[in-house]
Protein backbone atom coordinates (compact mmCIF):
# COMPACT_ATOMS: atom_id res chain seq x y z
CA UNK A 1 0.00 0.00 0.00
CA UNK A 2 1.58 3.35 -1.06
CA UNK A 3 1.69 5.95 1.80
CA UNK A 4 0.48 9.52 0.88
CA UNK A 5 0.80 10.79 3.72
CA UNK A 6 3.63 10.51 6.61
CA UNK A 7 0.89 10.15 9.41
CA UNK A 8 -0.96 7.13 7.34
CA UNK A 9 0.51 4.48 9.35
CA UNK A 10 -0.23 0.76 7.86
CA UNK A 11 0.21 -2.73 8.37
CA UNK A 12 0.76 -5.60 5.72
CA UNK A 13 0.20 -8.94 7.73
CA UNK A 14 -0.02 -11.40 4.79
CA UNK A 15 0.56 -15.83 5.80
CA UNK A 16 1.82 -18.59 3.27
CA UNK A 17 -1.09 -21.27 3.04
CA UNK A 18 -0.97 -24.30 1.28
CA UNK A 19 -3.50 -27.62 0.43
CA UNK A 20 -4.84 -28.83 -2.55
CA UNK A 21 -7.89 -27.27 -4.38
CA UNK A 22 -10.17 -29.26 -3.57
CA UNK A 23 -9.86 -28.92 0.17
CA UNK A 24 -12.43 -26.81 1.59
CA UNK A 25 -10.00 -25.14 3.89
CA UNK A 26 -7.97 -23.73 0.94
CA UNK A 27 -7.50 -19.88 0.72
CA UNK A 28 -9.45 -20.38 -2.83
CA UNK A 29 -12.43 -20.63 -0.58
CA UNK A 30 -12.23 -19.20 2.32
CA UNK A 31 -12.85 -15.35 2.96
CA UNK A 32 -11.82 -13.08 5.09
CA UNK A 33 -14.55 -11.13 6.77
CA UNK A 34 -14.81 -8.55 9.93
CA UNK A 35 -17.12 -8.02 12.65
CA UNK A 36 -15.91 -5.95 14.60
CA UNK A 37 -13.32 -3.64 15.28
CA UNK A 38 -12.07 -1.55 18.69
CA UNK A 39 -9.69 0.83 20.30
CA UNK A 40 -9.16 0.51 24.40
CA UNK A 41 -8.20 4.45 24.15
CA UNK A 42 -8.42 7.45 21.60
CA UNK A 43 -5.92 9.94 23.91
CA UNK A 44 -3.33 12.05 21.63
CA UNK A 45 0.59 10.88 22.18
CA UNK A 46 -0.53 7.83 24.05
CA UNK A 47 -0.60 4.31 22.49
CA UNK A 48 -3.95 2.73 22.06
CA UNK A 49 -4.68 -1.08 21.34
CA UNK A 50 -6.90 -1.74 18.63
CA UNK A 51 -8.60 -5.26 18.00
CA UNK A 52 -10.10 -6.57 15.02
CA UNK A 53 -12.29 -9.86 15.22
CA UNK A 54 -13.79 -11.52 12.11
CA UNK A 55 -13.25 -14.89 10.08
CA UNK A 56 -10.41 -16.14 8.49
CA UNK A 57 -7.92 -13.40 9.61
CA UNK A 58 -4.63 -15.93 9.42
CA UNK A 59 -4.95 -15.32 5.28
CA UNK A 60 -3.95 -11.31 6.17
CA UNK A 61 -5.41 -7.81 6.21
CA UNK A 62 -4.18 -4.55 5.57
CA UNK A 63 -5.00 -2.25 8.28
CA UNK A 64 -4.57 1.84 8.04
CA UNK A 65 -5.63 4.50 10.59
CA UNK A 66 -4.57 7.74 10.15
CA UNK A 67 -3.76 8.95 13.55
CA UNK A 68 -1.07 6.28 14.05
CA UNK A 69 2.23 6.88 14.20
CA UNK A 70 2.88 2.76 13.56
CA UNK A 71 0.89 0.07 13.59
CA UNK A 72 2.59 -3.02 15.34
CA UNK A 73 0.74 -6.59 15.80
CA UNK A 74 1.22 -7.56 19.32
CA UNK A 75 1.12 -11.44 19.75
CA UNK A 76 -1.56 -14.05 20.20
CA UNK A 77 -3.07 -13.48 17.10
CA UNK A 78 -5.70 -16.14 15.65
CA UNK A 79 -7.64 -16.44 13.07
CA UNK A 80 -10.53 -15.17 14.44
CA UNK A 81 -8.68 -12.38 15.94
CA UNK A 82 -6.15 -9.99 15.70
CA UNK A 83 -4.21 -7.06 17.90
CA UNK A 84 -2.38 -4.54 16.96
CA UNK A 85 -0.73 -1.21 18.98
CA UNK A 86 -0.49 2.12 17.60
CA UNK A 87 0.93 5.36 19.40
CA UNK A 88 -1.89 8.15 18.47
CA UNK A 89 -0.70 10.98 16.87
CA UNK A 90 -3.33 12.58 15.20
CA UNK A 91 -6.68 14.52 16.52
CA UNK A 92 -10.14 15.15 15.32
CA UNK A 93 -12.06 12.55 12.49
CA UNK A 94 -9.73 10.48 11.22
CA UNK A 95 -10.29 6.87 8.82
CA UNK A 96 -9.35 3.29 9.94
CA UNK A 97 -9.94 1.08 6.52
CA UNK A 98 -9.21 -2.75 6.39
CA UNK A 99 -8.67 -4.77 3.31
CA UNK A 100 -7.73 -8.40 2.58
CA UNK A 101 -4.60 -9.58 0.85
CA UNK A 102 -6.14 -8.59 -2.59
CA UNK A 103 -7.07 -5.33 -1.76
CA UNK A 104 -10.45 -5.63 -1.28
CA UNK A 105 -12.42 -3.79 1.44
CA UNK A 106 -13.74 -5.33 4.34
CA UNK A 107 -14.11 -2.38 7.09
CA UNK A 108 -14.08 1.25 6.86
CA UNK A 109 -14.85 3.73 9.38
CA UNK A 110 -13.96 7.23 11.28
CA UNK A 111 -13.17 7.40 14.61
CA UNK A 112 -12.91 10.77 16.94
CA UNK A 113 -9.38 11.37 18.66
CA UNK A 114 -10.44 14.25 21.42
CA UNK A 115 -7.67 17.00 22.47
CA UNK A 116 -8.56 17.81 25.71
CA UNK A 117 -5.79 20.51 26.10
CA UNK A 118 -3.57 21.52 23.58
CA UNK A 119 0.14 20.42 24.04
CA UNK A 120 2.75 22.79 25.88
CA UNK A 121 5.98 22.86 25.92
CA UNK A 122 8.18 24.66 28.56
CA UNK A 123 11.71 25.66 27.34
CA UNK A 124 13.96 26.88 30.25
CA UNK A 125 17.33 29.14 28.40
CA UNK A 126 20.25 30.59 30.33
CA UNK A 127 18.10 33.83 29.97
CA UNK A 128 14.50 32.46 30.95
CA UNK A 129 11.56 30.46 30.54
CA UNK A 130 9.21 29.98 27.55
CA UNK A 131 6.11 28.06 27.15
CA UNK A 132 5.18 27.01 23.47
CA UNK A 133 1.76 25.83 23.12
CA UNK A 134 1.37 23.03 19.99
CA UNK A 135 -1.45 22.95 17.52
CA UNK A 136 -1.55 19.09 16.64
CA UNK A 137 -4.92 19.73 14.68
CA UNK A 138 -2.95 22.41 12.43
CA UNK A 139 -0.06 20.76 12.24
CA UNK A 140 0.07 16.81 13.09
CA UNK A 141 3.49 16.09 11.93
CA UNK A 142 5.23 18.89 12.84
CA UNK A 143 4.29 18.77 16.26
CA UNK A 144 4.85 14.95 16.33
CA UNK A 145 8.07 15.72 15.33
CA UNK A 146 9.00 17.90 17.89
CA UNK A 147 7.68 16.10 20.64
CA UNK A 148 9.68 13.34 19.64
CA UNK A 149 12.87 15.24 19.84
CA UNK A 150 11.50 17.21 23.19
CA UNK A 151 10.72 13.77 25.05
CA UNK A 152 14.16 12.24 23.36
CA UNK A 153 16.02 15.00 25.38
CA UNK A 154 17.51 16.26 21.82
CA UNK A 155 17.00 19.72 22.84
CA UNK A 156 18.71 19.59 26.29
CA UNK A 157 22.16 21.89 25.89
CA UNK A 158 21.35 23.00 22.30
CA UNK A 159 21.88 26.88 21.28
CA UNK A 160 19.80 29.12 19.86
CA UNK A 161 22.71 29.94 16.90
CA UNK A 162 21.24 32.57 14.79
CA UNK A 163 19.46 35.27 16.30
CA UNK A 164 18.32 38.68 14.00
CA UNK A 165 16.79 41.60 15.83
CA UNK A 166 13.81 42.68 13.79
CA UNK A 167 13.37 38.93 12.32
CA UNK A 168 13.72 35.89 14.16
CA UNK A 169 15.55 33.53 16.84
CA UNK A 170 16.75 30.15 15.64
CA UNK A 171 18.01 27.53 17.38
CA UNK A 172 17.85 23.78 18.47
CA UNK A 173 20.30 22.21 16.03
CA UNK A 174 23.61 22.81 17.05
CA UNK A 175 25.57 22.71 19.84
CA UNK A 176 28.02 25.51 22.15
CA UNK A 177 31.06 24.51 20.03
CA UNK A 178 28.58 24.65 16.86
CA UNK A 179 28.70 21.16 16.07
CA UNK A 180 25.62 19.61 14.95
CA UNK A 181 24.43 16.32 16.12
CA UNK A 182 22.51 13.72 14.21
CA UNK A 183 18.97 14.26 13.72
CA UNK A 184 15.69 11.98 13.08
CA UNK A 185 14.68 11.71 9.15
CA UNK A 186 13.60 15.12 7.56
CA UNK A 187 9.37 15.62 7.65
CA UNK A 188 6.76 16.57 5.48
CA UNK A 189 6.50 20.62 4.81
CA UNK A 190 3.11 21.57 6.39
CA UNK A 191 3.23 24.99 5.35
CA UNK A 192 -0.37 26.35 4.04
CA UNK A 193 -2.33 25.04 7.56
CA UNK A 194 -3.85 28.63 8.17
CA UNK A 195 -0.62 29.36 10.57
CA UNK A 196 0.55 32.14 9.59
CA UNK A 197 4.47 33.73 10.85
CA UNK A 198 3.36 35.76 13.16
CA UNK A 199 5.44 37.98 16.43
CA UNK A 200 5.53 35.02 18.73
CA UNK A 201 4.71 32.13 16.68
CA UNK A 202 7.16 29.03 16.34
CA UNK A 203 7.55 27.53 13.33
CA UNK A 204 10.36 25.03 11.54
CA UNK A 205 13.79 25.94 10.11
CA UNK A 206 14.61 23.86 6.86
CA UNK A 207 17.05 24.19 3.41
CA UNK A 208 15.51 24.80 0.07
CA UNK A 209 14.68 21.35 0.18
CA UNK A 210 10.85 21.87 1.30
CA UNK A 211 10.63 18.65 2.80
CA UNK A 212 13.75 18.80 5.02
CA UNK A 213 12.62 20.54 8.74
CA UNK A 214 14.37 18.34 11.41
CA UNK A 215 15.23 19.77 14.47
CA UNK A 216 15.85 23.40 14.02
CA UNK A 217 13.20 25.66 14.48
CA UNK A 218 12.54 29.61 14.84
CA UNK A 219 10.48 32.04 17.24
CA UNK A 220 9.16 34.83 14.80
CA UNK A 221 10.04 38.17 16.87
CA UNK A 222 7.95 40.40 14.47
CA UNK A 223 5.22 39.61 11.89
CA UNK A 224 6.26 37.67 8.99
CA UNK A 225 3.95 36.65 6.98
CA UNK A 226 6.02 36.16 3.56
CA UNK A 227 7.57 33.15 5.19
CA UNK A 228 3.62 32.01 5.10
CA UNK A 229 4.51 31.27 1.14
CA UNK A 230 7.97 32.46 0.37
CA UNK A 231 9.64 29.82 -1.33
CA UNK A 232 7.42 27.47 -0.54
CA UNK A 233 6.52 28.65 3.06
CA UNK A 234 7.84 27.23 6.74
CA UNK A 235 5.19 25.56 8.75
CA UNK A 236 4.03 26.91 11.93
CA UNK A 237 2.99 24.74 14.63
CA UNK A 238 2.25 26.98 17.68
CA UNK A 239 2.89 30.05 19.59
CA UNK A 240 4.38 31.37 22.68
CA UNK A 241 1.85 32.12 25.64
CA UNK A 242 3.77 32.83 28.11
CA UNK A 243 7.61 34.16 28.39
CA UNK A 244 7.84 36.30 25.26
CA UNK A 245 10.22 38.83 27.71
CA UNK A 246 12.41 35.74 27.25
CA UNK A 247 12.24 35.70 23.51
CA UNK A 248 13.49 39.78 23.69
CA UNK A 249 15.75 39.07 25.37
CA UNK A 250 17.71 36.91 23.19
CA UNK A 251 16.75 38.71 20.31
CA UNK A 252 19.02 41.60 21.22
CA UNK A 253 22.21 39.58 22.59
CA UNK A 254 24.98 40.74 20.63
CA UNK A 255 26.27 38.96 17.32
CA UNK A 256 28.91 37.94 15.35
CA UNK A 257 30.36 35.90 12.36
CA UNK A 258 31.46 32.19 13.87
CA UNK A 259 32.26 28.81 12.25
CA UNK A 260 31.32 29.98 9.24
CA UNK A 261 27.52 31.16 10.38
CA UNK A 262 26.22 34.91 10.72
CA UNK A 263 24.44 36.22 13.73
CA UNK A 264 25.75 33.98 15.99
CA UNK A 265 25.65 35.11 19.52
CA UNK A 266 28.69 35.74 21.04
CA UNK A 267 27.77 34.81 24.35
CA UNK A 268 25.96 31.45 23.85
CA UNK A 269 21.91 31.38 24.76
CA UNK A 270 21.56 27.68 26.04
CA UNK A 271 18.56 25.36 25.83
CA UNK A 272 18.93 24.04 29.14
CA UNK A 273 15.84 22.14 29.18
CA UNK A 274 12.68 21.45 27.02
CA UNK A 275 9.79 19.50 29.04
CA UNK A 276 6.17 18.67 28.31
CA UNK A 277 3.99 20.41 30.62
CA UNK A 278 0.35 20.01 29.29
């Protein structure tokens, strides 16, 4: 099954039969079929198990839901039931559709993902505290993607390395000594969600590449909302609502030319710590 999508998580669970044709038992006549299908938990960024009963499941299904992250089969499995684990990344309606081996659909259905609160983020620097709210709904990979690297403890001791007065801060990529560590796989541009690169927004640093945004992102310290579309736009995924003293702070530390990289502060502005708080 081709993958549109990077949240589309699916699962190809496919089994080797054999027998002669004329056995009853043979995959020539037997169908799969399901009856049923449910989730123990809907709750964003925690892992829900999801089980499918019906006939015939040993011959395989192909199982999507779009607000996994990964779909894993847990063990036990029959053939009148299966189980499968997921961590839930997405929120609002999204699709779960089941099909056999030959593509053919046997279940299709929404289900609601609730978001209670929306995610925060506290970032503690060597000159203060900021809280980034998430917009998952906006956004769904983006934020995904920075939660991962926030509960990872990828953040922890990073710099913010460029910083422009009347533009932007930028930061979580590199280190003091402006080496850069290794990164997760590059994401999906989300640019176009209705975010737009506004004074205290926080959106994701990439190359020309569009789809390249790992770890670096960038606090907008005015309005800018060319970067909305300008060369193919940088996605927003939240804002700062509380600690935007913090941000004004470091936008006015003094620069200079280092390792090759412009506006570089010249006293280093450490992440010290980045922690989920809602």
């Amino acid at each position: 099954m081709k993958l549109s999508v990077l949240l589309l998580s699916s699962v190809a669970l496919l089994s080797a039969c054999g027998g002669s044709g004329s056995d009853s038992s043979t995959p020539a006549t037997r169908k799969v079929s399901i009856s049923e299908v449910s989730s123990d938990q809907l709750v964003y960024r925690k892992t829900s198990v999801i089980t499918v009963k019906g006939q015939n499941l040993d011959l395989g299904i192909n199982m999507s839901h779009q607000g996994c992250l990964k779909i894993t089969e847990l063990t036990g499995s029959t053939p009148t039931q299966k189980v499968f684990s997921c961590k839930i990344i997405g929120v609002g309606s999204v699709p779960i559709v089941i099909s056999d081996g030959s593509s053919n659909s046997l279940y299709a259905n929404n289900v609601t993902i609730p978001l209670a609160k929306q995610p925060q983020v506290t970032m503690t620097t060597s000159l203060g505290s900021v809280v980034l709210e998430l917009n998952p709904a906006k956004a769904p990979i983006t934020v995904d993607n920075f939660l991962n690297y926030v509960e990872s403890g990828f953040y922890v001791n990073k710099i913010f390395h460029r910083v422009i007065q009347d533009f932007m801060i930028q930061g979580g990529g590199f280190n003091a000594d402006l080496t850069q560590p290794a990164t997760q796989a590059p994401i999906k541009l989300e640019a176009g969600n209705s975010l737009s690169n506004l004074r205290g927004t926080i959106a994701m640093a990439r190359t020309e590449v569009l789809d390249s945004a790992t770890a670096q992102f960038f606090i907008n310290v005015v309005d800018n909302q060319a970067l909305d579309t300008n060369a193919g736009g940088y996605a927003v995924f939240g804002k700062v609502v509380s600690g935007i003293e913090t941000v004004d702070k470091i936008k006015v530390v003094p620069t200079s030319t280092r390792g090759g990289l412009q506006n570089v502060p010249v006293t280093s502005v450490l992440i010290n710590s980045m922690i989920q708080t809602q």
